[in-house]
C-alpha atoms as a PDB file:
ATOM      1  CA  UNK A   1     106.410 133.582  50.098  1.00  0.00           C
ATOM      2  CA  UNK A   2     108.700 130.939  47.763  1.00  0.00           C
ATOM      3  CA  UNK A   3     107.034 132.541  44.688  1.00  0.00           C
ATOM      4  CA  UNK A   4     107.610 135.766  46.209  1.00  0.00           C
ATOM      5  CA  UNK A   5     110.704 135.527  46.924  1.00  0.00           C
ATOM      6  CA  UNK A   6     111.666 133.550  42.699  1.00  0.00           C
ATOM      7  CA  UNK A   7     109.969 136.325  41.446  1.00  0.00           C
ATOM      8  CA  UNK A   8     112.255 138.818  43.066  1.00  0.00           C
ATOM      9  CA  UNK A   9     115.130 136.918  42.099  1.00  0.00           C
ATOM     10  CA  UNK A  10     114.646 136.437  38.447  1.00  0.00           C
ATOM     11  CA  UNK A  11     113.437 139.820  38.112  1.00  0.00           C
ATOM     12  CA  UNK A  12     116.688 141.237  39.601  1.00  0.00           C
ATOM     13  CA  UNK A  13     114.876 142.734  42.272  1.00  0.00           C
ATOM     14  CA  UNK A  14     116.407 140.927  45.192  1.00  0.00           C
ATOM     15  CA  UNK A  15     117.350 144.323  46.824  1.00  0.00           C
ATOM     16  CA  UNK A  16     113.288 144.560  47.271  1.00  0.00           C
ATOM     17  CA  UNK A  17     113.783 141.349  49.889  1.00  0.00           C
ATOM     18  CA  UNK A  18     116.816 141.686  51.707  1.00  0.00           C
ATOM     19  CA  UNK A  19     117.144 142.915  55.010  1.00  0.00           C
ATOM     20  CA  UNK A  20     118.510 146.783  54.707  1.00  0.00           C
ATOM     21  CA  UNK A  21     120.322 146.499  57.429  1.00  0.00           C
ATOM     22  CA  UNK A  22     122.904 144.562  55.026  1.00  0.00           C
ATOM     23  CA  UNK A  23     123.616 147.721  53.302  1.00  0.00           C
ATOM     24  CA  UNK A  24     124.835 145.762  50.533  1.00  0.00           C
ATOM     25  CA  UNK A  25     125.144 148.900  48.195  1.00  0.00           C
ATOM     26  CA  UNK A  26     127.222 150.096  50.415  1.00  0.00           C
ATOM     27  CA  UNK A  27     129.432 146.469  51.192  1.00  0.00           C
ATOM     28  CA  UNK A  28     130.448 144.676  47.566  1.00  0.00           C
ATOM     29  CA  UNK A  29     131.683 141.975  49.382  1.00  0.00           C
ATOM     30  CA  UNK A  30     128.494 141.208  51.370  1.00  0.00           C
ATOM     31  CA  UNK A  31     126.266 141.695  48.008  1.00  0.00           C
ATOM     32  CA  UNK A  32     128.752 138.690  46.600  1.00  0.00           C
ATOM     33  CA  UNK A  33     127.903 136.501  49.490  1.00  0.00           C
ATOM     34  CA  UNK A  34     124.178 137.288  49.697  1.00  0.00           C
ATOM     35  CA  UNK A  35     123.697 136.828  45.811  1.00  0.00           C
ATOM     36  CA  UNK A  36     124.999 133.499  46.619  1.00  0.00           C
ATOM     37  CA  UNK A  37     122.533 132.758  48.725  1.00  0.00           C
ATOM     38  CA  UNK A  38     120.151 134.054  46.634  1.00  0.00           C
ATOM     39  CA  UNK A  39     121.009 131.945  43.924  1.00  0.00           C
ATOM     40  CA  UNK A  40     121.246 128.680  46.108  1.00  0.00           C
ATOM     41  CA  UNK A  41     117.572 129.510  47.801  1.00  0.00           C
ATOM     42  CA  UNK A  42     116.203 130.065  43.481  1.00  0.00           C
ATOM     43  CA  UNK A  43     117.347 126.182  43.341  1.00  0.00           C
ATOM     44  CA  UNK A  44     115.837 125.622  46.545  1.00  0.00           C
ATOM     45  CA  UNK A  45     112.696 126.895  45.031  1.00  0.00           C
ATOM     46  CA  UNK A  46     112.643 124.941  41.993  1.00  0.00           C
ATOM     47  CA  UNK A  47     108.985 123.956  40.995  1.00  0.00           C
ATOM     48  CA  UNK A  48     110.650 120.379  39.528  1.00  0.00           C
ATOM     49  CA  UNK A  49     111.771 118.527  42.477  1.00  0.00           C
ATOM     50  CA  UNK A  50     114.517 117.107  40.266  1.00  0.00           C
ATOM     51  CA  UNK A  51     116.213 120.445  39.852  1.00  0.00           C
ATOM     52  CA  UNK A  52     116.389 121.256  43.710  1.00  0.00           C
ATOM     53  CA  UNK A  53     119.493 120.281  45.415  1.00  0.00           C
ATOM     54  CA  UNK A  54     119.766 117.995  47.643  1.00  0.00           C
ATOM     55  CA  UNK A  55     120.281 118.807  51.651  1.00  0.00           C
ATOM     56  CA  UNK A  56     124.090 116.903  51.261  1.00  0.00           C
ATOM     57  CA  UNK A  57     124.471 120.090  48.560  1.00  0.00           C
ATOM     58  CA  UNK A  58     123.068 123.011  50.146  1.00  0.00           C
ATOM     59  CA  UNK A  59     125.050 122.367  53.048  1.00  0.00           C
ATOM     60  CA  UNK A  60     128.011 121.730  50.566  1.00  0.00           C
ATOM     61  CA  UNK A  61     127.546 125.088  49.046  1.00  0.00           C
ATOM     62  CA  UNK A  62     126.255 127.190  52.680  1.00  0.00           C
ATOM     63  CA  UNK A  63     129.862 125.901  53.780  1.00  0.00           C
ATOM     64  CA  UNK A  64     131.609 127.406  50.514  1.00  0.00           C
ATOM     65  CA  UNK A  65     129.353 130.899  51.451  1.00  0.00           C
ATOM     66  CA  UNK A  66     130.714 130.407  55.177  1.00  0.00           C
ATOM     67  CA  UNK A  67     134.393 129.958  53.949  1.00  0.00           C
ATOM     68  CA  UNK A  68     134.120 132.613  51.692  1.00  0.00           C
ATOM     69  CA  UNK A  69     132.976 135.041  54.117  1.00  0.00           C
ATOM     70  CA  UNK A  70     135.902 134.544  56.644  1.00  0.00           C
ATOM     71  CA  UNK A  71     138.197 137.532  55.492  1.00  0.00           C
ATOM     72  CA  UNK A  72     134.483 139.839  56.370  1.00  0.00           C
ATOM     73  CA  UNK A  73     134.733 137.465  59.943  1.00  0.00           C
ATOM     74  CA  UNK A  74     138.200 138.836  60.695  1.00  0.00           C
ATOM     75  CA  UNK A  75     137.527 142.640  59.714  1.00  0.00           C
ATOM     76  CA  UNK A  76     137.504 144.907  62.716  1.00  0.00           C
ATOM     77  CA  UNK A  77     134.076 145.608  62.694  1.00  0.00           C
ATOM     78  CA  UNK A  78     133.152 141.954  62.108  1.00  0.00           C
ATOM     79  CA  UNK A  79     131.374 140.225  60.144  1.00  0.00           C
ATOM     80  CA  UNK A  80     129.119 142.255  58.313  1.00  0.00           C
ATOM     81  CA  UNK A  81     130.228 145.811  58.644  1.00  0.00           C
ATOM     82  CA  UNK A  82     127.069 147.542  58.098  1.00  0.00           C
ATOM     83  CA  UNK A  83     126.212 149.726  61.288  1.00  0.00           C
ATOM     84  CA  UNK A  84     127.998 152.755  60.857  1.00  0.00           C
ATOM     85  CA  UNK A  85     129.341 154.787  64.228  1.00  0.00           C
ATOM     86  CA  UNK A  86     125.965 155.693  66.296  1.00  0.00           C
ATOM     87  CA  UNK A  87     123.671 153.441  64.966  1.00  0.00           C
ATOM     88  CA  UNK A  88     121.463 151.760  66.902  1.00  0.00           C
ATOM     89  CA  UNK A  89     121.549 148.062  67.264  1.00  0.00           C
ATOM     90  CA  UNK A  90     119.161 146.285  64.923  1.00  0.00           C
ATOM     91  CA  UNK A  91     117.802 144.351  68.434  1.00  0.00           C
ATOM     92  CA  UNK A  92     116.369 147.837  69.412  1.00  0.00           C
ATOM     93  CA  UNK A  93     114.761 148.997  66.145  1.00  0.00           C
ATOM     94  CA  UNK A  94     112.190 145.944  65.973  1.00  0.00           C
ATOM     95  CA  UNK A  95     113.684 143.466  63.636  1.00  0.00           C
ATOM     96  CA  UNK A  96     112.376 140.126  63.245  1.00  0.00           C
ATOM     97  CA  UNK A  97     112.707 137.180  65.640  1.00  0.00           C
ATOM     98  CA  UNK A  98     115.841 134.903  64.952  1.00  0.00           C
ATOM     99  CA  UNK A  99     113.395 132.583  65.954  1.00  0.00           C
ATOM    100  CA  UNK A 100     109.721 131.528  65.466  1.00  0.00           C
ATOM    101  CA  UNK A 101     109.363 130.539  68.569  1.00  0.00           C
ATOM    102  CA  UNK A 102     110.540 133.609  69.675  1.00  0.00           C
ATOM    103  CA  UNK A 103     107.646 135.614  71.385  1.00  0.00           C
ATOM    104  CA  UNK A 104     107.527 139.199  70.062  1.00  0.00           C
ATOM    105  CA  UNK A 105     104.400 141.758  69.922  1.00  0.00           C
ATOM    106  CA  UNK A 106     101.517 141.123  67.641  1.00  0.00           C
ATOM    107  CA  UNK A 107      97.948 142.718  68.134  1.00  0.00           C
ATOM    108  CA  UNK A 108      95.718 139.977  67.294  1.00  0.00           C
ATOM    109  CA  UNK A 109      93.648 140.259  64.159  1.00  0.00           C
ATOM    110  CA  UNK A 110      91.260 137.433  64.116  1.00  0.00           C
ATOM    111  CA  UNK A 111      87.694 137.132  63.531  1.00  0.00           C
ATOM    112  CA  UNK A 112      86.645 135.913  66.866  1.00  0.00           C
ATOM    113  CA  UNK A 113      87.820 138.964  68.932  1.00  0.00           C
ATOM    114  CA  UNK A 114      85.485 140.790  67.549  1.00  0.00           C
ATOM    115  CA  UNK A 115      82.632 138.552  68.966  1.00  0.00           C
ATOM    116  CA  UNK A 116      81.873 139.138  72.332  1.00  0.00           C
ATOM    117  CA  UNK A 117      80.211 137.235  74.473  1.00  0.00           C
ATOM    118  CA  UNK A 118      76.139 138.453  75.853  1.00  0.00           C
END
């Protein structure tokens, strides 16, 4: 998934791994703030440990992201504007789990179901 997600990001592609619910063709703004994020996660992902950031500096720079998002915070539709009028709510189109503890439906695809027992 990390190299997945590097090679996406250095090969300008990061539209391929963001949520589309973002919109963030559509929300210059948001694009700003998630190519932040973007960026910070490539240093993350460094493959020399001495180039990562430390945990004191991502949380440095995720509160610079937070602060700079504010003014989107305060906008009548809130923070991320990207549902327009009628839209369902992302909760009842199957998005992911804000959690991974989170139970959601998964048919179960391992060997041993197949097996039965005689």
């Amino acid at each position: 998934l990390a190299s997945l997600a590097l090679a996406k990001i250095t090969g300008g592609c990061l539209d391929d791994i963001i949520d589309p619910f973002l919109q963030v063709d559509q929300h210059p703004s948001v694009r700003a703030l998630v190519q932040r994020v973007a960026e910070l996660a490539f240093r993350c992902l460094s493959y020399d440990k001495d180039a990562r950031p430390t945990m004191l500096e991502v949380a440095h720079e995720l509160s610079l992201i937070k602060a700079a998002s504010m003014p989107l915070e305060n906008s009548p539709k809130g923070v991320f504007p990207i549902l327009p009028e009628g839209t369902e709510s992302p909760d009842k189109v199957g998005c992911s789990p804000t959690s991974v503890q989170a139970l959601w439906p998964s048919n179960s695809t391992t060997p041993s179901d197949s097996l039965t027992e005689t």
